[in-house]
N, C-alpha and C. Protein backbone atom coordinates (compact mmCIF):
# COMPACT_ATOMS: atom_id res chain seq x y z
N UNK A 1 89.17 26.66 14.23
CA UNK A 1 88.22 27.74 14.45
C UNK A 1 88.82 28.70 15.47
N UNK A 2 88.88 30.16 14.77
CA UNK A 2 89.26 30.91 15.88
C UNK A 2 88.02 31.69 16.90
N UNK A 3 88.72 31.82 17.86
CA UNK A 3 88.00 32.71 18.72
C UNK A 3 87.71 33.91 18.22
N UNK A 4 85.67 33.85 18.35
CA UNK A 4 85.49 35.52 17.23
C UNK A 4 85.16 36.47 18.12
N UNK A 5 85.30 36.24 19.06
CA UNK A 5 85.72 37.57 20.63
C UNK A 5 86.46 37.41 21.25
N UNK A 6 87.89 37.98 20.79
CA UNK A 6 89.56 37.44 21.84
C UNK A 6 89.01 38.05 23.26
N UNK A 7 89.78 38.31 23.81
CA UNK A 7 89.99 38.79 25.10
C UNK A 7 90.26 40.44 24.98
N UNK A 8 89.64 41.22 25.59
CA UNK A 8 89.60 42.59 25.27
C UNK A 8 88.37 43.14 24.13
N UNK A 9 87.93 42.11 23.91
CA UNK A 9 86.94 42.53 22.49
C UNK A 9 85.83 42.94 24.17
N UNK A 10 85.13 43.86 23.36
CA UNK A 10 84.03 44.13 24.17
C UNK A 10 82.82 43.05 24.44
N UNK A 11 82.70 42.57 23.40
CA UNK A 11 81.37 41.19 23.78
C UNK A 11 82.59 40.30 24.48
N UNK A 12 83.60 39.78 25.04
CA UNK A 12 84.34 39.27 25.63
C UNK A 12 84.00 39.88 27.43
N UNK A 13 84.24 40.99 27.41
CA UNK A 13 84.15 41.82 28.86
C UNK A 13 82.34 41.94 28.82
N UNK A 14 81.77 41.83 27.97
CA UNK A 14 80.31 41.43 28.53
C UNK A 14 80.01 40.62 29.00
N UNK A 15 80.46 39.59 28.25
CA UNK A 15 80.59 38.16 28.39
C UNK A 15 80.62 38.29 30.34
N UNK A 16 82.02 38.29 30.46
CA UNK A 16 82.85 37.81 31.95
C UNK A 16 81.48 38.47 32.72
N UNK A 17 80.68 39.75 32.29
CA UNK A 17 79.98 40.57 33.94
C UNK A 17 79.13 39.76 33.42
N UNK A 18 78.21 39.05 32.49
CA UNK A 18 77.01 38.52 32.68
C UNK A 18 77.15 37.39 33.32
N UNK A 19 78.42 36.56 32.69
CA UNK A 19 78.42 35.06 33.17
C UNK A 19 78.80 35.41 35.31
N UNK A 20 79.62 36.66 35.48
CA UNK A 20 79.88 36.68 37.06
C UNK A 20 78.38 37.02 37.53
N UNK A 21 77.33 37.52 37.04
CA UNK A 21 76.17 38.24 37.49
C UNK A 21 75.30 37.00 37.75
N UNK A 22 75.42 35.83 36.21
CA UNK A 22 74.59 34.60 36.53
C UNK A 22 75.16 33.51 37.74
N UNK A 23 76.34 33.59 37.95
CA UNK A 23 77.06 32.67 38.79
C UNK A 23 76.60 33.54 40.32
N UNK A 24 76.28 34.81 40.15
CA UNK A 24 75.46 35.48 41.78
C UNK A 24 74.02 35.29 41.72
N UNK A 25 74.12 34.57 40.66
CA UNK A 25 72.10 34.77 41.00
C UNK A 25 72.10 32.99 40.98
N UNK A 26 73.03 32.62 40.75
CA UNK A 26 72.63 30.56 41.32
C UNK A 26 73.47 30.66 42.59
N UNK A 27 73.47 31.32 43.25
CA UNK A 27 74.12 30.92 44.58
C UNK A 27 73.80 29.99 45.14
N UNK A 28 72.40 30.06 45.24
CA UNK A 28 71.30 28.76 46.13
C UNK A 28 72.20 27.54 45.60
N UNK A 29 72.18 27.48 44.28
CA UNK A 29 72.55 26.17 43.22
C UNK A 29 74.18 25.86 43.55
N UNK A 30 74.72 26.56 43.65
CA UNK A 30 76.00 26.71 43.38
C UNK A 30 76.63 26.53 44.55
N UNK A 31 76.29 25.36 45.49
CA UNK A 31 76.57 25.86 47.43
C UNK A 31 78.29 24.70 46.91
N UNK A 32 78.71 24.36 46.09
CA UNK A 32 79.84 23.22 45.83
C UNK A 32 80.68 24.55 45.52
N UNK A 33 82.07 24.89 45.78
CA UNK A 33 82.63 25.61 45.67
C UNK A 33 83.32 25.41 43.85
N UNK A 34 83.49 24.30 43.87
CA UNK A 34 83.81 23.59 42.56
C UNK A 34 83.34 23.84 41.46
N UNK A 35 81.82 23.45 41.78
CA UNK A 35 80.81 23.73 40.31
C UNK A 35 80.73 25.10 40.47
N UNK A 36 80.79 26.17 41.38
CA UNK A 36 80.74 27.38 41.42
C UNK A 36 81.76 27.93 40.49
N UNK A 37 83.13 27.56 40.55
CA UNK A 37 84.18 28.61 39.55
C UNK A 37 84.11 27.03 38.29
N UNK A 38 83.24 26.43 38.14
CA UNK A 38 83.46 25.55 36.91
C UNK A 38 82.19 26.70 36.36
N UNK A 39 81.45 27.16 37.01
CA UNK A 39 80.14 28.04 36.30
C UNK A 39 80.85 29.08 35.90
N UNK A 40 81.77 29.87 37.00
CA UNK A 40 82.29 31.37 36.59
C UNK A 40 83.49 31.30 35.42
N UNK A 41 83.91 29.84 35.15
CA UNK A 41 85.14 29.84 33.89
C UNK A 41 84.46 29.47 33.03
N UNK A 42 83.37 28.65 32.61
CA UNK A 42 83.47 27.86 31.69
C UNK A 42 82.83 29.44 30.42
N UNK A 43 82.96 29.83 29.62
CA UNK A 43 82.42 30.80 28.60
C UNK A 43 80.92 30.16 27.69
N UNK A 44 80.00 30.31 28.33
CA UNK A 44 78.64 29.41 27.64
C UNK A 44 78.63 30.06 26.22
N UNK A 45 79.24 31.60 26.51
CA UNK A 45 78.52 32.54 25.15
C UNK A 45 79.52 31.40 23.93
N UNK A 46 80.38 31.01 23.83
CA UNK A 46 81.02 30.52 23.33
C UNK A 46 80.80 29.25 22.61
N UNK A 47 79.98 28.65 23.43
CA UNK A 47 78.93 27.08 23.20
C UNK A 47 76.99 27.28 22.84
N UNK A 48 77.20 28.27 22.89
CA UNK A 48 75.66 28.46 22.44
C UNK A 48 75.80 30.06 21.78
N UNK A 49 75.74 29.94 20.16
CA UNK A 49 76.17 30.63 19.68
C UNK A 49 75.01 31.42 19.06
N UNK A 50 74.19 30.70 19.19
CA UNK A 50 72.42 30.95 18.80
C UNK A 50 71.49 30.39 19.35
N UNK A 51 70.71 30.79 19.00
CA UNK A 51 69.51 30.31 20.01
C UNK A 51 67.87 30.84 19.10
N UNK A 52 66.73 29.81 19.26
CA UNK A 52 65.85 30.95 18.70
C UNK A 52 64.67 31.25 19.88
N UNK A 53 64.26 32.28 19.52
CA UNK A 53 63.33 33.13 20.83
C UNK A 53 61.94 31.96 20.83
N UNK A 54 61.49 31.80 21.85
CA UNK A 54 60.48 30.73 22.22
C UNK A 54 58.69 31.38 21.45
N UNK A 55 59.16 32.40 21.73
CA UNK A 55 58.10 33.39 21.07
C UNK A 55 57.07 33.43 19.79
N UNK A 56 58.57 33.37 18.60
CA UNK A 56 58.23 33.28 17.59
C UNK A 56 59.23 32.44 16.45
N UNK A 57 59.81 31.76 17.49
CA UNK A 57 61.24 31.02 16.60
C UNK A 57 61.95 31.64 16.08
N UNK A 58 62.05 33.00 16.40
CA UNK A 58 63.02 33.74 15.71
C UNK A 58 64.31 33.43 15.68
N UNK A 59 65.31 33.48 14.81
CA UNK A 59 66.82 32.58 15.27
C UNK A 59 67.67 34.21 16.12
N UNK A 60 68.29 33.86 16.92
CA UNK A 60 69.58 35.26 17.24
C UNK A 60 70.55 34.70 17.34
N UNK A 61 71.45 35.87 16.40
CA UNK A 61 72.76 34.68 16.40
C UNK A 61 73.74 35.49 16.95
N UNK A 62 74.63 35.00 17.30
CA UNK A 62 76.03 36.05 17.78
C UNK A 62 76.90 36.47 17.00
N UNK A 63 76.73 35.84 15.30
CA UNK A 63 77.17 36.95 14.01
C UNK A 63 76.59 37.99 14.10
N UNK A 64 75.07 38.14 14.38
CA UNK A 64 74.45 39.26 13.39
C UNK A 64 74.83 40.18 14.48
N UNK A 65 75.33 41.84 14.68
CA UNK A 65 75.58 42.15 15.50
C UNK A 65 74.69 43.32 15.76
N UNK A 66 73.43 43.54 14.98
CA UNK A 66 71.96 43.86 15.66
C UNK A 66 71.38 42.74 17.16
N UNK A 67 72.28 41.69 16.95
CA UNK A 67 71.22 40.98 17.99
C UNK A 67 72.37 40.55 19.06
N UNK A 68 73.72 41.28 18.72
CA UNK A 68 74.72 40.54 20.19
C UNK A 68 74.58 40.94 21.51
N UNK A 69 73.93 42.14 21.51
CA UNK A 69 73.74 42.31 22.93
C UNK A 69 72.27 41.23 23.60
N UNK A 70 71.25 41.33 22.82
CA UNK A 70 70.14 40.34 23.22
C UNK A 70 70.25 38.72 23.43
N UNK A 71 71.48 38.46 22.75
CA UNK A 71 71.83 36.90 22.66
C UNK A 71 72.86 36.93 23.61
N UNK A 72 73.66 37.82 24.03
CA UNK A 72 74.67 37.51 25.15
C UNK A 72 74.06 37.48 26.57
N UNK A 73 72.93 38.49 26.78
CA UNK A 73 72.06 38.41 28.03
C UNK A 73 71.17 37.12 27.97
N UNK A 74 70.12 36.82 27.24
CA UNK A 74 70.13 35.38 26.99
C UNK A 74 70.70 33.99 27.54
N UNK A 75 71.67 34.37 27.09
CA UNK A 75 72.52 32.72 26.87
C UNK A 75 73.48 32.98 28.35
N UNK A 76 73.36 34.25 29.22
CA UNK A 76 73.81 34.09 30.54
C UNK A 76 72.75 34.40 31.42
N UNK A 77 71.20 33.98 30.65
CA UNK A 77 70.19 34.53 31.80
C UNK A 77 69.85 32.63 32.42
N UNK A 78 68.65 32.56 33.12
CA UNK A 78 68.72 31.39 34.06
C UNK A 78 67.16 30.84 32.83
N UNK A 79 67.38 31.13 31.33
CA UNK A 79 66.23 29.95 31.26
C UNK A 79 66.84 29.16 30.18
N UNK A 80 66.07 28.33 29.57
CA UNK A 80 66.33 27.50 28.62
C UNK A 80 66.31 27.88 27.31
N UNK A 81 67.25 28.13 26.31
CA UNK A 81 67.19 28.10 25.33
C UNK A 81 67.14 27.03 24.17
N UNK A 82 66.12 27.24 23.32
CA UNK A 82 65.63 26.37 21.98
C UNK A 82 67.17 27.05 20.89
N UNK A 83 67.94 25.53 20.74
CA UNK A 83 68.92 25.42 19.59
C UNK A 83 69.11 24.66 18.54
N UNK A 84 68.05 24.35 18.68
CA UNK A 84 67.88 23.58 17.06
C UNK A 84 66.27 23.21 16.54
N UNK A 85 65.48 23.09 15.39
CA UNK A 85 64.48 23.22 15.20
C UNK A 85 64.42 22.83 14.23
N UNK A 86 63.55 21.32 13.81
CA UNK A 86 63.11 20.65 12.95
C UNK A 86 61.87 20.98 12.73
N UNK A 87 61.03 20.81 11.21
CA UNK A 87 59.98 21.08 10.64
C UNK A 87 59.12 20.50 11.88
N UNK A 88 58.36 21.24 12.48
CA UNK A 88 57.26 20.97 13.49
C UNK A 88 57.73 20.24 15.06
N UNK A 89 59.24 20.21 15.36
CA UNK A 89 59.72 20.17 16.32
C UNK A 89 60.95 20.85 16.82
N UNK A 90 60.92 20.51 17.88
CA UNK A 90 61.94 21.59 19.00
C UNK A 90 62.52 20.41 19.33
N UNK A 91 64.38 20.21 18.80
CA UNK A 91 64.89 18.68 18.76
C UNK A 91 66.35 18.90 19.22
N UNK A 92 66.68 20.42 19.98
CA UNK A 92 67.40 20.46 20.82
C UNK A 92 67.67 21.59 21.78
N UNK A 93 67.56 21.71 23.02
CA UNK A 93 67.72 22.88 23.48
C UNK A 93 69.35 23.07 24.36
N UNK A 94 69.51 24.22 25.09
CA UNK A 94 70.46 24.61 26.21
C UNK A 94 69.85 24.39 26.94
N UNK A 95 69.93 23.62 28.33
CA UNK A 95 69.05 23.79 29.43
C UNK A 95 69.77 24.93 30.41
N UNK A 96 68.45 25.16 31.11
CA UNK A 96 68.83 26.58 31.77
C UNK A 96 70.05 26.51 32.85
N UNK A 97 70.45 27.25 32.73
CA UNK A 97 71.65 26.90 33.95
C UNK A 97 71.21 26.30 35.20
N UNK A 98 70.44 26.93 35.84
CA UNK A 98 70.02 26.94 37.12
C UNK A 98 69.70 25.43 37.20
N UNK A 99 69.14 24.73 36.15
CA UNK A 99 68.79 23.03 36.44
C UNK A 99 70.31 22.62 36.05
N UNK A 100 70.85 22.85 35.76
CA UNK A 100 71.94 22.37 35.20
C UNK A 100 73.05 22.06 36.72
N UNK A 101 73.18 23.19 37.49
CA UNK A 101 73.62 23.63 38.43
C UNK A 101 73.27 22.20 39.66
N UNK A 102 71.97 22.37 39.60
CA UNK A 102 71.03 21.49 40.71
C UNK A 102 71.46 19.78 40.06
N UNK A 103 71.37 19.90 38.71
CA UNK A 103 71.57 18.22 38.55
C UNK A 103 73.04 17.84 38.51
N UNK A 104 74.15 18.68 38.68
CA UNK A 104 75.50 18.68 38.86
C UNK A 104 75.51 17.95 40.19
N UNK A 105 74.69 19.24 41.17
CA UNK A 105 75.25 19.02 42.54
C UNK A 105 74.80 17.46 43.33
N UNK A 106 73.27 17.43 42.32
CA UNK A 106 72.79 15.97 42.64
C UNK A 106 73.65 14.58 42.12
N UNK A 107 74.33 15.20 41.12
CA UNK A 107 75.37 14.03 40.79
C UNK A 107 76.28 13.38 41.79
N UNK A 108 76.97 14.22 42.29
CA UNK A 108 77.51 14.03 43.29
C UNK A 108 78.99 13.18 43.17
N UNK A 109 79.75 14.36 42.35
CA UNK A 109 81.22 13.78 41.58
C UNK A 109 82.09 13.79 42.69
N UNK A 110 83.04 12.81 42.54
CA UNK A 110 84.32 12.80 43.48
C UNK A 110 85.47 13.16 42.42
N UNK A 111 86.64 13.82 42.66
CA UNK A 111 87.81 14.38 42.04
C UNK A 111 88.30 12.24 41.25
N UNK A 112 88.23 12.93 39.73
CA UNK A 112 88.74 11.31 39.23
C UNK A 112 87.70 10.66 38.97
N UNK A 113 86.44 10.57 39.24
CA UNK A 113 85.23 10.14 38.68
C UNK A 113 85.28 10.46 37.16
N UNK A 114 84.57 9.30 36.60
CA UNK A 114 84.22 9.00 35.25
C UNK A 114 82.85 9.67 35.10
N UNK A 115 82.45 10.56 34.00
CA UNK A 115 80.72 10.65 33.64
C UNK A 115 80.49 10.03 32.41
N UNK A 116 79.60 9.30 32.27
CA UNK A 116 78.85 9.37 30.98
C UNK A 116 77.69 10.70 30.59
N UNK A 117 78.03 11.71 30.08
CA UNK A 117 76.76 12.41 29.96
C UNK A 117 75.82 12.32 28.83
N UNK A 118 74.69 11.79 28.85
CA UNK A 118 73.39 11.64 27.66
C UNK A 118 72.89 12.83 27.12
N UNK A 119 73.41 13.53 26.24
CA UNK A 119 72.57 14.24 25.47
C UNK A 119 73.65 15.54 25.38
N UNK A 120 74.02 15.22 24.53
CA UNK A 120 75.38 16.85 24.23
C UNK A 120 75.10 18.06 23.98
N UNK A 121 73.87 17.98 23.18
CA UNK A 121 73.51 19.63 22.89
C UNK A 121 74.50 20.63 22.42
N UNK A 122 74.42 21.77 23.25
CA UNK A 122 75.32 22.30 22.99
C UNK A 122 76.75 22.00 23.16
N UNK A 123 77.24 21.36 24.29
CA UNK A 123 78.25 20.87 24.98
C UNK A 123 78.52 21.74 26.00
N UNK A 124 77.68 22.75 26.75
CA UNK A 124 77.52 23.32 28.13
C UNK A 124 77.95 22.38 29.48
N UNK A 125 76.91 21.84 29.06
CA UNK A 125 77.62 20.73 30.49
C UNK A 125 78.68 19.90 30.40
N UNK A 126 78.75 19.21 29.07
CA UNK A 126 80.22 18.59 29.37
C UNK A 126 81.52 19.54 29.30
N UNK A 127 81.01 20.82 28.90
CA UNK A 127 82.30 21.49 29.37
C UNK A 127 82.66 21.75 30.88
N UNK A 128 81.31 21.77 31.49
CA UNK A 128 80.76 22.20 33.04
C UNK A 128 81.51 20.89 33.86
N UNK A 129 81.54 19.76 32.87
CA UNK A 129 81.94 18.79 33.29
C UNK A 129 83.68 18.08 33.70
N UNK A 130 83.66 19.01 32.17
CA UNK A 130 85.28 19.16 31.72
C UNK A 130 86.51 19.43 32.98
N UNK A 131 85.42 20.55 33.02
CA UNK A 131 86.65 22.05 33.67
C UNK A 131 86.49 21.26 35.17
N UNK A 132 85.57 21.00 36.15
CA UNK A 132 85.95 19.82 37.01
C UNK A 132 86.36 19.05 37.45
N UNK A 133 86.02 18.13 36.07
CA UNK A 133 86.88 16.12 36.47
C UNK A 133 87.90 16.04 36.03
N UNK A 134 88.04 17.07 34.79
CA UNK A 134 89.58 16.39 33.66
C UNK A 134 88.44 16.23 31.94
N UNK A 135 88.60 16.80 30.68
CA UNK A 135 88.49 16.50 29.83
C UNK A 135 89.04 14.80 29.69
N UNK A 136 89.54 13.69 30.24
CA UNK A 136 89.98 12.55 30.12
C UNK A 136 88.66 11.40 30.50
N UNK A 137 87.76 12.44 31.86
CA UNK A 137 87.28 11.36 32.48
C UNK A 137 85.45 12.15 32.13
N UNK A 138 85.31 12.14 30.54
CA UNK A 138 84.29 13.18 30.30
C UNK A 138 84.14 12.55 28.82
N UNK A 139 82.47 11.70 29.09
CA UNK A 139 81.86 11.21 27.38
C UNK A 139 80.37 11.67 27.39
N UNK A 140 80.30 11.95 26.69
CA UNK A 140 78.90 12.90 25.84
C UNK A 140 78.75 12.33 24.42
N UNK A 141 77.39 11.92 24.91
CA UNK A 141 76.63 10.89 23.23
C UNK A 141 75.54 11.91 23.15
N UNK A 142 75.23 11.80 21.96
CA UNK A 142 73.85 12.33 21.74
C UNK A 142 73.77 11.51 20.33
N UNK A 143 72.32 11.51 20.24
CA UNK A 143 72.16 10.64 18.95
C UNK A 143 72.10 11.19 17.19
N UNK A 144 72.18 12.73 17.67
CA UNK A 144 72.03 13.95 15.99
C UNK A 144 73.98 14.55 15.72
N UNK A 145 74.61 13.87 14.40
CA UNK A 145 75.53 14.01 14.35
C UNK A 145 76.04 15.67 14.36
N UNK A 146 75.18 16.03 14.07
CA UNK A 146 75.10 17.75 13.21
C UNK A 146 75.61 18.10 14.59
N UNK A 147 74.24 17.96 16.07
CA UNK A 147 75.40 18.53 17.30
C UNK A 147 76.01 17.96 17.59
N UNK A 148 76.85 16.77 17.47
CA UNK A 148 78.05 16.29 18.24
C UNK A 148 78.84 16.61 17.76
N UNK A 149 78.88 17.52 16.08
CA UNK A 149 80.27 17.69 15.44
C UNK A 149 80.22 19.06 15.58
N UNK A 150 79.34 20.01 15.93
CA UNK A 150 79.36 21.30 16.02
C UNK A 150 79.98 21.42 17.68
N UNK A 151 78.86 20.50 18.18
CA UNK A 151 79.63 20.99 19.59
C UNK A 151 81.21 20.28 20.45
N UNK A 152 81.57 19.31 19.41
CA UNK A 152 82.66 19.03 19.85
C UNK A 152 83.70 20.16 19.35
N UNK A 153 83.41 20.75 18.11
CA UNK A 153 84.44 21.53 17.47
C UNK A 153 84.54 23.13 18.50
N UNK A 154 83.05 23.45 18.68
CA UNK A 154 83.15 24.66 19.71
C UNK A 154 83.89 24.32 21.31
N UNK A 155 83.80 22.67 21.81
CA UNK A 155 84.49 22.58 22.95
C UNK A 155 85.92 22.45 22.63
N UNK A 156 86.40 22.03 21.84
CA UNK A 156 88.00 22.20 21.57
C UNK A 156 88.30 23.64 21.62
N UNK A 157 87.74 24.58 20.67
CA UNK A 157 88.04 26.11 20.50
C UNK A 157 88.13 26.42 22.05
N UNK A 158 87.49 26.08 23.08
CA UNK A 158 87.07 26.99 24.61
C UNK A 158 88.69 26.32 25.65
N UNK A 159 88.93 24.80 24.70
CA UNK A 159 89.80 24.33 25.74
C UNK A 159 89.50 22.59 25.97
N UNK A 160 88.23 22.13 26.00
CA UNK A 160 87.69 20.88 26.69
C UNK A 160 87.70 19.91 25.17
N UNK A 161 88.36 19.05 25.66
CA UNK A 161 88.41 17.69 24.79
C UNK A 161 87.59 16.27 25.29
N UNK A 162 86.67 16.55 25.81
CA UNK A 162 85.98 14.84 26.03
C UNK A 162 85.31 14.44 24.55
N UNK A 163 85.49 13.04 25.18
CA UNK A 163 84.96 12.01 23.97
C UNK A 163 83.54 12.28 23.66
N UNK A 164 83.66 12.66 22.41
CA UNK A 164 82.02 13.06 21.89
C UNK A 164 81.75 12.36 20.85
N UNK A 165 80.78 11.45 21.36
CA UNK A 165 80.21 10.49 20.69
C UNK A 165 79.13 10.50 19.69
N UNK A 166 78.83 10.31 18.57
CA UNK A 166 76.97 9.71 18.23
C UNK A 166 76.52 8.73 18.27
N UNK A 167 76.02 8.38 19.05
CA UNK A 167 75.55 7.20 19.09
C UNK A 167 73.64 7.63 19.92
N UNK A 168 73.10 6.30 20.06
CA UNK A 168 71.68 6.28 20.87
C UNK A 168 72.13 6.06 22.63
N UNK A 169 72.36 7.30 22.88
CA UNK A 169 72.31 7.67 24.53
C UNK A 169 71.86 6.31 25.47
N UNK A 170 70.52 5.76 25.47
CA UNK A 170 69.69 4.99 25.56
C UNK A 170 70.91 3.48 25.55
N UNK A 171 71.64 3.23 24.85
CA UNK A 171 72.45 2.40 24.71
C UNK A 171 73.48 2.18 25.43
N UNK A 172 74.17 3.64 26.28
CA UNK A 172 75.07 3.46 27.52
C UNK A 172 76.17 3.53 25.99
N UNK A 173 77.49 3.57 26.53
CA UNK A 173 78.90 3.71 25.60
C UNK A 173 80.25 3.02 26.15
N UNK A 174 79.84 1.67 25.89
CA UNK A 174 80.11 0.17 26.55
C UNK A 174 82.17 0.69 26.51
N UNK A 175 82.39 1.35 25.29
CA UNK A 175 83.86 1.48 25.10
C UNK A 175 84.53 1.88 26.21
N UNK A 176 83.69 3.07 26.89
CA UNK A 176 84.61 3.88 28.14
C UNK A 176 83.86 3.22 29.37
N UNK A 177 83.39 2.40 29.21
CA UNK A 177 82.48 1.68 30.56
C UNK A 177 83.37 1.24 31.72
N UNK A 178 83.08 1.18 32.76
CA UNK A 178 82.34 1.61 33.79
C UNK A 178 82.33 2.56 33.43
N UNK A 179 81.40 3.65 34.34
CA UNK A 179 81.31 4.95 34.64
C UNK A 179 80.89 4.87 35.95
N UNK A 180 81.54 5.69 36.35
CA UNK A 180 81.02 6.35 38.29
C UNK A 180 79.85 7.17 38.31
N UNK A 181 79.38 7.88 36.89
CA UNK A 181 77.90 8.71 37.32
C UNK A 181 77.54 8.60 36.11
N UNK A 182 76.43 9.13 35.72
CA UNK A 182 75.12 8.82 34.42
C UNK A 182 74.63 10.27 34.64
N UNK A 183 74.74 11.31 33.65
CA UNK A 183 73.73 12.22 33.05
C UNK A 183 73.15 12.34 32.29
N UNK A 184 72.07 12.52 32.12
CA UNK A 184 70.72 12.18 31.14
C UNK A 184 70.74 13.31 31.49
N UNK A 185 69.80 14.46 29.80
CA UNK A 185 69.47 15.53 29.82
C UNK A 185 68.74 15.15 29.00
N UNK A 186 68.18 14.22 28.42
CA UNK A 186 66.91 13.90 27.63
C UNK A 186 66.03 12.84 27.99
N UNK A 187 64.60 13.20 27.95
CA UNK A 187 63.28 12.46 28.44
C UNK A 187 63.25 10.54 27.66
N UNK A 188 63.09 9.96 28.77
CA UNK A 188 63.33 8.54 28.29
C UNK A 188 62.11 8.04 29.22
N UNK A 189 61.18 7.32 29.00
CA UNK A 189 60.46 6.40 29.58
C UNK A 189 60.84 5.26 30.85
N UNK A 190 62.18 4.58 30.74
CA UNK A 190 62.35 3.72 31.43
C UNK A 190 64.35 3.87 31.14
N UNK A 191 64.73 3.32 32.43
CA UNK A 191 66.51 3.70 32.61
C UNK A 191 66.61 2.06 31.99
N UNK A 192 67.64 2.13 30.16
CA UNK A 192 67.88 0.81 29.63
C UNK A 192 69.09 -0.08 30.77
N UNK A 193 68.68 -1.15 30.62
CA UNK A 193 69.62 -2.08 31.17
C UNK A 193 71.53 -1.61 30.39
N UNK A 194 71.29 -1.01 29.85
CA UNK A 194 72.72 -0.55 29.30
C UNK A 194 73.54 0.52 29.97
């Protein structure tokens, strides 16, 4: 898959001032100097390629190019976007940066730390994760194959190779086990003994 905004394309140089504009408005979030230029490199427009409006489910995609300017402000503004949508449910979103930012810093990675991250989505954070620890020391399960093969294929295109799994999150991913930290981005009742 090639890159469908090289460098010099104009949605490319939009790209860089929205994502530098969102990386000044999480300052609060962003006090780790680290996760700060892992926010200002990583290209989200790139990993969340659509999105639909909360409104009316409308889809915007970053083909149609009636809607690239509304989907590039979007997908570098501070809320959550709905990215996938099953008959009568909402079964995957982007979470907004700004939590994203806060549950990084609460992680509390050392250089060489292992993550397990629960719930791939788009693959935002494990790229967030990527550009940090090392694509080596970086696994992302989610349990819907459709995003683990979309979003592993968009994290190769950006650069980031972690192990992207399908499997049930809930289950832990005994292969790369230990892990030094646990991210969950999806609602679970009780933390499994796994």
């Amino acid at each position: 898959m090639t890159n469908p905004h090289p460098i010099g394309d104009p949605t490319t140089d939009r790209a860089a001032e929205l994502r530098a504009a969102m990386v000044d408005a999480l300052a609060d979030q962003l006090t780790d100097p680290a996760w700060r230029e892992a926010f200002a490199a990583v290209p989200r427009h790139l990993l969340v390629r659509a999105f639909y409006r909360m409104r009316d489910y409308r889809r915007v995609d970053s083909d149609e190019s009636q809607d690239l300017d509304a989907w590039l402000e979007a997908v570098y503004s501070d809320q959550t976007l709905i990215t996938q949508i099953q008959p009568h449910a909402v079964t995957s979103s982007g979470t907004m940066p700004g939590l994203i930012a806060a549950m990084l810093h609460a992680l509390g990675v050392d250089h060489g730390d292992t993550v397990l991250q629960l719930g791939t989505g788009t693959g935002y954070t494990a790229a967030l994760l990527c550009h940090r620890l090392g694509s080596g020391n970086v696994v992302t399960v989610d349990v819907d194959p459709e995003l683990t093969d979309s979003a592993e294929r968009r994290l190769r295109t950006v650069g980031y190779g972690p192990n992207v799994v399908t499997a049930d999150g809930a289950a832990g991913y005994a292969p790369r086990a230990p892990y030094d930290r646990l991210l969950a981005t999806f609602g679970n009742r009780h933390v499994p003994a796994a």
